[in-house]
PDB file of N, CA and C in Angstrom:
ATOM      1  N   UNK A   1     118.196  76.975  70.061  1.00  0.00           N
ATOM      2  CA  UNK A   1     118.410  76.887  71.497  1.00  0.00           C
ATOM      3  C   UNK A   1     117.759  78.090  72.190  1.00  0.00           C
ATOM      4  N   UNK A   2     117.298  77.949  73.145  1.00  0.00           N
ATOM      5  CA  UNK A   2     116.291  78.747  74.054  1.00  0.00           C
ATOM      6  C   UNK A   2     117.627  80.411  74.644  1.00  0.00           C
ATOM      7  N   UNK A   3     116.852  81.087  74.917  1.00  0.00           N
ATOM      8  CA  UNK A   3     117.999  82.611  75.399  1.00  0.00           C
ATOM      9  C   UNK A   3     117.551  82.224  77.145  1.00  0.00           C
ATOM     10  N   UNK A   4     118.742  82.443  77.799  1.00  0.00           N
ATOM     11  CA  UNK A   4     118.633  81.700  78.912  1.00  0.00           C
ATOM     12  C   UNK A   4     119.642  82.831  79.645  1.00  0.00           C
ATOM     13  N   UNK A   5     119.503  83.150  80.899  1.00  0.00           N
ATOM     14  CA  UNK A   5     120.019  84.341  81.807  1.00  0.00           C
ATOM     15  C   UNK A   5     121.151  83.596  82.755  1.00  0.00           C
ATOM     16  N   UNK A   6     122.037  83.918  82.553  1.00  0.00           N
ATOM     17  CA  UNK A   6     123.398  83.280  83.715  1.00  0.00           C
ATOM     18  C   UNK A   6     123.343  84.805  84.495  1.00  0.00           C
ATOM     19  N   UNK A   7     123.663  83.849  85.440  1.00  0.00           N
ATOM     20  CA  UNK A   7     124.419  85.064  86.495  1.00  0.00           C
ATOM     21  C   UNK A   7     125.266  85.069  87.314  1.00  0.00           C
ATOM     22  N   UNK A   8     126.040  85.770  87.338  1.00  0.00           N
ATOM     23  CA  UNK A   8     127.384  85.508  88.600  1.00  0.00           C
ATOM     24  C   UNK A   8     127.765  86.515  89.373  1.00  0.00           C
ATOM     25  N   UNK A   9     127.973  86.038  90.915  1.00  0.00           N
ATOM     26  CA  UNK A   9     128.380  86.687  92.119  1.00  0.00           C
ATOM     27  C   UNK A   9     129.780  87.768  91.786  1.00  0.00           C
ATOM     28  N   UNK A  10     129.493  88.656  91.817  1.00  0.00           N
ATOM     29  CA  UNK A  10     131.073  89.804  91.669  1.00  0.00           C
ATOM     30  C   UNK A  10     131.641  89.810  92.722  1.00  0.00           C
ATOM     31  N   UNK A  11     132.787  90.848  92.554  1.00  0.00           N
ATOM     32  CA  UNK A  11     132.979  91.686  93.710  1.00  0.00           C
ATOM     33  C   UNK A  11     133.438  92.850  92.591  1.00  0.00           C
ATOM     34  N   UNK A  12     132.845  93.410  91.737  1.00  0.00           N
ATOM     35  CA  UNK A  12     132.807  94.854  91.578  1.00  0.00           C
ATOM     36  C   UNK A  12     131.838  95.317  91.978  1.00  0.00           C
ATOM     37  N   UNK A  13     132.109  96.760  92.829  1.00  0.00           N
ATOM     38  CA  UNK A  13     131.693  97.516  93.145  1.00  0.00           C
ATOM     39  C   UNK A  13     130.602  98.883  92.763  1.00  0.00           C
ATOM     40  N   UNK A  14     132.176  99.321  91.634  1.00  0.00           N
ATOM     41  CA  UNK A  14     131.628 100.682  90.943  1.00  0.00           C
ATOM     42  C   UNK A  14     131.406 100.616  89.691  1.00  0.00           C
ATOM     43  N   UNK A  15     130.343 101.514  89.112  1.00  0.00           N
ATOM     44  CA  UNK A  15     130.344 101.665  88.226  1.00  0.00           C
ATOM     45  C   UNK A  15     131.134 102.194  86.841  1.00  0.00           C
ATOM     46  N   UNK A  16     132.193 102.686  87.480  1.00  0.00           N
ATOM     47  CA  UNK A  16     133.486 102.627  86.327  1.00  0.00           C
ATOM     48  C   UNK A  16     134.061 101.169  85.999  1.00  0.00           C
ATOM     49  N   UNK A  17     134.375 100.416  87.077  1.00  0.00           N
ATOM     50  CA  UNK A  17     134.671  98.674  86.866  1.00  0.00           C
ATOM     51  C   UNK A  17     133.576  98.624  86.012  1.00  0.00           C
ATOM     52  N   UNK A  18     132.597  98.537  86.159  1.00  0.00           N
ATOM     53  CA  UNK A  18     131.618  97.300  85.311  1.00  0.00           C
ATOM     54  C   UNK A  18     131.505  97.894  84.475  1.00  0.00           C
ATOM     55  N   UNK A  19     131.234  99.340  84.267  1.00  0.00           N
ATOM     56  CA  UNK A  19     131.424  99.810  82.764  1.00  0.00           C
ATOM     57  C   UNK A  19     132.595  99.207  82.233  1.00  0.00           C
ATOM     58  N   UNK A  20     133.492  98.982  82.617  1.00  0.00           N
ATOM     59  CA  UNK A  20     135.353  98.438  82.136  1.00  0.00           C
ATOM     60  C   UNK A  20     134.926  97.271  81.546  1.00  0.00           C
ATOM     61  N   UNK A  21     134.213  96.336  83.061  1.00  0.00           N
ATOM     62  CA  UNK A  21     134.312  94.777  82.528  1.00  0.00           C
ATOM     63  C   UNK A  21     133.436  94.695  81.227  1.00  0.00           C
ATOM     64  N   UNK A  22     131.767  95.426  81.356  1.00  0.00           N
ATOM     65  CA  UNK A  22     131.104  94.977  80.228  1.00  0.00           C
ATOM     66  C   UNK A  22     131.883  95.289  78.667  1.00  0.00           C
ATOM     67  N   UNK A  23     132.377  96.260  78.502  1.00  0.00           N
ATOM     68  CA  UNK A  23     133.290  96.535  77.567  1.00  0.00           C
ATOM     69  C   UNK A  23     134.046  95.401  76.954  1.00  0.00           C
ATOM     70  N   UNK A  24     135.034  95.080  77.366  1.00  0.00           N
ATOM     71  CA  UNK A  24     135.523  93.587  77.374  1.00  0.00           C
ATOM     72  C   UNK A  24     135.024  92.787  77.371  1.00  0.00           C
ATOM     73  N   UNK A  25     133.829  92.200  77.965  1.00  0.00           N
ATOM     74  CA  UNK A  25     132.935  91.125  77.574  1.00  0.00           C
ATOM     75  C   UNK A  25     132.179  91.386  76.468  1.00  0.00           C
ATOM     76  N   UNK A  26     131.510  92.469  76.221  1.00  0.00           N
ATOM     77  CA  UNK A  26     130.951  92.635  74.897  1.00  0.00           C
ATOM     78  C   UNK A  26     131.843  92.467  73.625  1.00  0.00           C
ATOM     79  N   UNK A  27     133.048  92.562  73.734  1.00  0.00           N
ATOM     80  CA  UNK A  27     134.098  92.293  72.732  1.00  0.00           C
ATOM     81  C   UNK A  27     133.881  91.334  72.702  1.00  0.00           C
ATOM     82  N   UNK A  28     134.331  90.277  73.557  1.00  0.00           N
ATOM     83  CA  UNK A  28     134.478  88.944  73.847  1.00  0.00           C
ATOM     84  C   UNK A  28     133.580  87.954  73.577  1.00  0.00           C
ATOM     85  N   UNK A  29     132.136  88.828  73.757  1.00  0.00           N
ATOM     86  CA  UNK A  29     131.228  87.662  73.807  1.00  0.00           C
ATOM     87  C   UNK A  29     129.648  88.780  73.390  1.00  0.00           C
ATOM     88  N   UNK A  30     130.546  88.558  71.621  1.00  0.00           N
ATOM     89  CA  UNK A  30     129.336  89.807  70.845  1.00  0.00           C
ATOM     90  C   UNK A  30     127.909  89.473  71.026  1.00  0.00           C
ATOM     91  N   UNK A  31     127.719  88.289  71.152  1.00  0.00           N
ATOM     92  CA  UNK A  31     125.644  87.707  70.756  1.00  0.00           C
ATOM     93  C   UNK A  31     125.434  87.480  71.984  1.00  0.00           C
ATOM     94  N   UNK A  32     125.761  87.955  73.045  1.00  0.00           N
ATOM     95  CA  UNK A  32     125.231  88.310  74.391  1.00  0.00           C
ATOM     96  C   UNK A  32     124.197  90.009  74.666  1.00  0.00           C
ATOM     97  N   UNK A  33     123.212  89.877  75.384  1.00  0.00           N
ATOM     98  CA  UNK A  33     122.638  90.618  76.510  1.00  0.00           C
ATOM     99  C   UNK A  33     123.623  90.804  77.933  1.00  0.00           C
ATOM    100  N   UNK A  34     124.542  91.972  78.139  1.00  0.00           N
ATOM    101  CA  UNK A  34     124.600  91.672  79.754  1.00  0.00           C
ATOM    102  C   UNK A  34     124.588  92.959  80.274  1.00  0.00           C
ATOM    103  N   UNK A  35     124.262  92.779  81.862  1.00  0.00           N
ATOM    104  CA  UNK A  35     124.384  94.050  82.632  1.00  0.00           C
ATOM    105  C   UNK A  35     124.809  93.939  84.301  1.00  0.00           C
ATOM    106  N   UNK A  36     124.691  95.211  85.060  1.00  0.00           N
ATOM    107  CA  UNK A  36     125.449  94.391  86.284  1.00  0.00           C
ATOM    108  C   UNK A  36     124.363  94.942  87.250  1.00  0.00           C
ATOM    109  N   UNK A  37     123.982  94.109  87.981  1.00  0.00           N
ATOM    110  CA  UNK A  37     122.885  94.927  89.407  1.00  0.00           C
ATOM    111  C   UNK A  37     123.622  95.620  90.385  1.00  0.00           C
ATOM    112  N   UNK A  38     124.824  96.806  90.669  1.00  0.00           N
ATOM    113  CA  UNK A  38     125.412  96.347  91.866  1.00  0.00           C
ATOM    114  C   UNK A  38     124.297  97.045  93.070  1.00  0.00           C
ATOM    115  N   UNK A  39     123.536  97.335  92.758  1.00  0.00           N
ATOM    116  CA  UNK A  39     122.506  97.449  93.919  1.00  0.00           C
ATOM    117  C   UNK A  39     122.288  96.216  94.674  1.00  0.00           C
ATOM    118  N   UNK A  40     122.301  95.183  94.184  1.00  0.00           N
ATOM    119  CA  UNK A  40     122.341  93.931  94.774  1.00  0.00           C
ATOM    120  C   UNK A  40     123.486  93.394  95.830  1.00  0.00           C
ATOM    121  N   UNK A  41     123.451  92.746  97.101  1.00  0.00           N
ATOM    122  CA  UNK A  41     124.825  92.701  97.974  1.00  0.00           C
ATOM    123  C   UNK A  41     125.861  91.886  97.544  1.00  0.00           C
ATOM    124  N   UNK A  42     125.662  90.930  96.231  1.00  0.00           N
ATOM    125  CA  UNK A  42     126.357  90.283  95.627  1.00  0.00           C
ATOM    126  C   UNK A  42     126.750  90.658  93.907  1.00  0.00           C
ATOM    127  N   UNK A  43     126.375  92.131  93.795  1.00  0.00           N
ATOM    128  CA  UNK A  43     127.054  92.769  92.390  1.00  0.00           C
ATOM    129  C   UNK A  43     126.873  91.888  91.267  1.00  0.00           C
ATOM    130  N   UNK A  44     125.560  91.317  90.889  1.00  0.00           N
ATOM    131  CA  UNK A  44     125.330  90.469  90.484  1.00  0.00           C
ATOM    132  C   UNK A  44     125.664  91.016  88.426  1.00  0.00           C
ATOM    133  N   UNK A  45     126.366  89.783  87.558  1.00  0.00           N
ATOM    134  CA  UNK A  45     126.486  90.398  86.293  1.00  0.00           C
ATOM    135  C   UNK A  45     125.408  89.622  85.582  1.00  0.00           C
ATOM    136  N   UNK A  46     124.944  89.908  85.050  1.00  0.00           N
ATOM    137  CA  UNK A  46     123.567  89.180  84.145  1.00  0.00           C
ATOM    138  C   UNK A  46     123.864  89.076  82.543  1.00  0.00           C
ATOM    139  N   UNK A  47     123.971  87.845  81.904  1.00  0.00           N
ATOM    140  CA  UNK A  47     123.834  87.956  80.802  1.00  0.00           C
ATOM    141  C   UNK A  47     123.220  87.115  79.998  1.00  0.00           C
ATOM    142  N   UNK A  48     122.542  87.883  79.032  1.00  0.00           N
ATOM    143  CA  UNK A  48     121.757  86.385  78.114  1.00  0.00           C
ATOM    144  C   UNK A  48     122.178  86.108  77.475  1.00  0.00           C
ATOM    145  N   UNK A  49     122.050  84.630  76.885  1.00  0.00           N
ATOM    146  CA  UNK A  49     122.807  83.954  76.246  1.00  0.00           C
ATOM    147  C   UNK A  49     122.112  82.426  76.239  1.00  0.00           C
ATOM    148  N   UNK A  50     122.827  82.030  74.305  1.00  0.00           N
ATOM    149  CA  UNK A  50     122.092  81.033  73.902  1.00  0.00           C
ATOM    150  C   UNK A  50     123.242  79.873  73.991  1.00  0.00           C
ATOM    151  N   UNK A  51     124.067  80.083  74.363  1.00  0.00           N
ATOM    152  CA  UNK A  51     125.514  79.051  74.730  1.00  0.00           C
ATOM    153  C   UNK A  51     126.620  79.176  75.872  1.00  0.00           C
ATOM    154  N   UNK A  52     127.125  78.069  76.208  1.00  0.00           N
ATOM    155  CA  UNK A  52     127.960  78.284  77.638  1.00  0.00           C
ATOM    156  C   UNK A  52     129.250  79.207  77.690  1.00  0.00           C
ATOM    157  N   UNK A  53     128.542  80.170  77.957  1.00  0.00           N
ATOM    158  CA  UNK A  53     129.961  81.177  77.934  1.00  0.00           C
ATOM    159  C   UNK A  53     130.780  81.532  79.717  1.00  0.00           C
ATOM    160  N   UNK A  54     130.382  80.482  80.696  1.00  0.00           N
ATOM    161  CA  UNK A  54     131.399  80.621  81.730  1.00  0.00           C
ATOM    162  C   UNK A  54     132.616  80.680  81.937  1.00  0.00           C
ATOM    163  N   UNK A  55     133.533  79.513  80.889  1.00  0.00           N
ATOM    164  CA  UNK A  55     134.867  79.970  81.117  1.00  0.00           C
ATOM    165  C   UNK A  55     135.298  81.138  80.411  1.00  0.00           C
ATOM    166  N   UNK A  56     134.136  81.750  79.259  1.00  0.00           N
ATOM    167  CA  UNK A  56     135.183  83.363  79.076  1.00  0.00           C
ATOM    168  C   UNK A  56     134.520  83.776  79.807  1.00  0.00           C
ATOM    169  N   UNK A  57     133.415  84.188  80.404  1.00  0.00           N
ATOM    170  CA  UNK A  57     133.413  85.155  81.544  1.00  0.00           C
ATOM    171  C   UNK A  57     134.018  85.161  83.027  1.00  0.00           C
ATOM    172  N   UNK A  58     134.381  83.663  83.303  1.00  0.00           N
ATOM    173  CA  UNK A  58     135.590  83.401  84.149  1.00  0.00           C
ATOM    174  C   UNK A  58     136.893  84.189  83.706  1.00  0.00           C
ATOM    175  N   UNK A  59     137.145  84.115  82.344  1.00  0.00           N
ATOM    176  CA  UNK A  59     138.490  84.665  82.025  1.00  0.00           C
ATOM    177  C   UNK A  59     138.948  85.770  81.956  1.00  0.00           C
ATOM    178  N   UNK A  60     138.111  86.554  81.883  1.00  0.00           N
ATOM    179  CA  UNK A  60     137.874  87.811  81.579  1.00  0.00           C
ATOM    180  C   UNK A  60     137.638  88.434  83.028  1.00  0.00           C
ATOM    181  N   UNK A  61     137.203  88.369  83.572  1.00  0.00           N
ATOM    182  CA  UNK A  61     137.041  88.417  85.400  1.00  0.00           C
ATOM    183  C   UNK A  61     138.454  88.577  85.880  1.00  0.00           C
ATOM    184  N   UNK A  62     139.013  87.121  85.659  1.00  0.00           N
ATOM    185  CA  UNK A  62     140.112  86.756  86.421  1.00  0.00           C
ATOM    186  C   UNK A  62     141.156  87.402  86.213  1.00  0.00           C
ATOM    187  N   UNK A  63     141.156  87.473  84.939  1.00  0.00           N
ATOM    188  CA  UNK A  63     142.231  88.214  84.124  1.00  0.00           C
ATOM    189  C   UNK A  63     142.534  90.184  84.913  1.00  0.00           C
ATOM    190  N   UNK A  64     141.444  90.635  84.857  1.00  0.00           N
ATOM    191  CA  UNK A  64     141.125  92.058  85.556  1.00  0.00           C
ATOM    192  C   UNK A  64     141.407  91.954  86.917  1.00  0.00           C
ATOM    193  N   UNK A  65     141.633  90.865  87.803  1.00  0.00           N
ATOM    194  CA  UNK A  65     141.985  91.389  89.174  1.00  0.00           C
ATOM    195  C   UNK A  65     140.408  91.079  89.807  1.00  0.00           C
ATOM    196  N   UNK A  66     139.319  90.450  89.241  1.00  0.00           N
ATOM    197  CA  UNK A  66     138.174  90.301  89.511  1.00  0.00           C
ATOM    198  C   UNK A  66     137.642  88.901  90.063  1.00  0.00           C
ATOM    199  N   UNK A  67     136.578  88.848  91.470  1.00  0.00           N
ATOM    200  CA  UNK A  67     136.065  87.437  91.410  1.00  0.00           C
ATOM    201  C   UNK A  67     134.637  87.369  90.657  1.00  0.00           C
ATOM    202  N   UNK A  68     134.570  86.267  90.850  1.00  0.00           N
ATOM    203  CA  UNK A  68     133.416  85.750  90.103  1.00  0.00           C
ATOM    204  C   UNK A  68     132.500  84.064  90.224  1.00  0.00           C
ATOM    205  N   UNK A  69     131.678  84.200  90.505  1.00  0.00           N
ATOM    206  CA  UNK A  69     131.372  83.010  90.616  1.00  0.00           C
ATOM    207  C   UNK A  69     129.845  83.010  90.142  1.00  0.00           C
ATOM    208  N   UNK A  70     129.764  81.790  88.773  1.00  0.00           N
ATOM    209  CA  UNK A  70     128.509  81.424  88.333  1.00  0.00           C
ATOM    210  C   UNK A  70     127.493  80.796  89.722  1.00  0.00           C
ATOM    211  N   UNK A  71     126.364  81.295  89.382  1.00  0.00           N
ATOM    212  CA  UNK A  71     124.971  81.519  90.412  1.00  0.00           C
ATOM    213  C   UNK A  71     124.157  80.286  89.730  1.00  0.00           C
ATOM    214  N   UNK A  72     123.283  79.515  90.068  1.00  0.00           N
ATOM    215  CA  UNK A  72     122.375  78.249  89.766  1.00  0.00           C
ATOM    216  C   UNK A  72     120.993  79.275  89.858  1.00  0.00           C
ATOM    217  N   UNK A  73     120.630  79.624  88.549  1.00  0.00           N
ATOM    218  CA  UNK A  73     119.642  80.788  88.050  1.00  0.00           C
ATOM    219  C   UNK A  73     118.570  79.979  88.336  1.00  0.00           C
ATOM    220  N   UNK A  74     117.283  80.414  88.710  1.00  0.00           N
ATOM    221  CA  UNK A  74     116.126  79.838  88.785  1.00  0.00           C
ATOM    222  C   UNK A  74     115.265  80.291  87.518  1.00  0.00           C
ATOM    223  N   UNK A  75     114.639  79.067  86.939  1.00  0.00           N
ATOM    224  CA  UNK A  75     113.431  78.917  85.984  1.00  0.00           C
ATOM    225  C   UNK A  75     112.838  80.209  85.666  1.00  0.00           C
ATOM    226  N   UNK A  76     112.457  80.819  86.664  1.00  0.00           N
ATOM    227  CA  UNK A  76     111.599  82.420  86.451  1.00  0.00           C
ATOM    228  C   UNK A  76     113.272  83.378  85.703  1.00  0.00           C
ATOM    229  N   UNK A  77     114.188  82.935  85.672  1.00  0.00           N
ATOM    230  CA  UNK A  77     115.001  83.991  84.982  1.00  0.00           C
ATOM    231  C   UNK A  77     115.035  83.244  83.228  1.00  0.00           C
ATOM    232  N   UNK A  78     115.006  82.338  83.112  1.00  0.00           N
ATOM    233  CA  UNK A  78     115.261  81.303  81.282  1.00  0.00           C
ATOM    234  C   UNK A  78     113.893  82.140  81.139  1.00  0.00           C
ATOM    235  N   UNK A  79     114.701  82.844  79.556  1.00  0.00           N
ATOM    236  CA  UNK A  79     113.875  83.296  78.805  1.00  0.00           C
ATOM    237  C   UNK A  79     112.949  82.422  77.727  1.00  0.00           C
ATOM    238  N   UNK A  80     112.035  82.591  77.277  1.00  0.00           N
ATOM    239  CA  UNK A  80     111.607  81.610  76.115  1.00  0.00           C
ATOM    240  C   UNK A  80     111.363  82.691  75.099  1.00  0.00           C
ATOM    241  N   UNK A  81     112.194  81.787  74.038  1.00  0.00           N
ATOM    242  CA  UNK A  81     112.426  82.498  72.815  1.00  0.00           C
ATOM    243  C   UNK A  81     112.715  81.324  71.772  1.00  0.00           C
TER     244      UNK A  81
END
């Protein structure tokens, strides 16, 4: 299966949160790539990945006091591999 880039709308802010969240998601979801833009106005979290991992990164969000909402990634982000 192809490595393919999800991304979802935050609302973390700082960089102590997303250091927090990636922590926990990297537990969660070991054969992932992820990182967070919050330079972006929507704190965007990026991760690659070769399978549907939305509802744990929904869970894991939600769980922390966090929103989140999966983004409809455009073609120029799917990696080929």
């Amino acid at each position: 299966m192809k490595m393919r880039i999800e991304a979802y709308k935050t609302d973390i802010k700082t960089k102590e949160d997303a250091g927090f969240i990636l922590l926990i998601l990297q537990f969660v979801i070991s054969d992932c790539k992820m990182n967070f833009d919050l330079e972006d106005q929507d704190h965007i979290l990026k991760i690659e990945t070769r399978r549907d991992i939305k509802e744990l990164v929904y869970g894991v969000l939600s769980k922390q006091g966090f929103y989140c909402q999966k983004l409809n990634t455009s073609k120029a982000w799917t990696k080929k591999n």
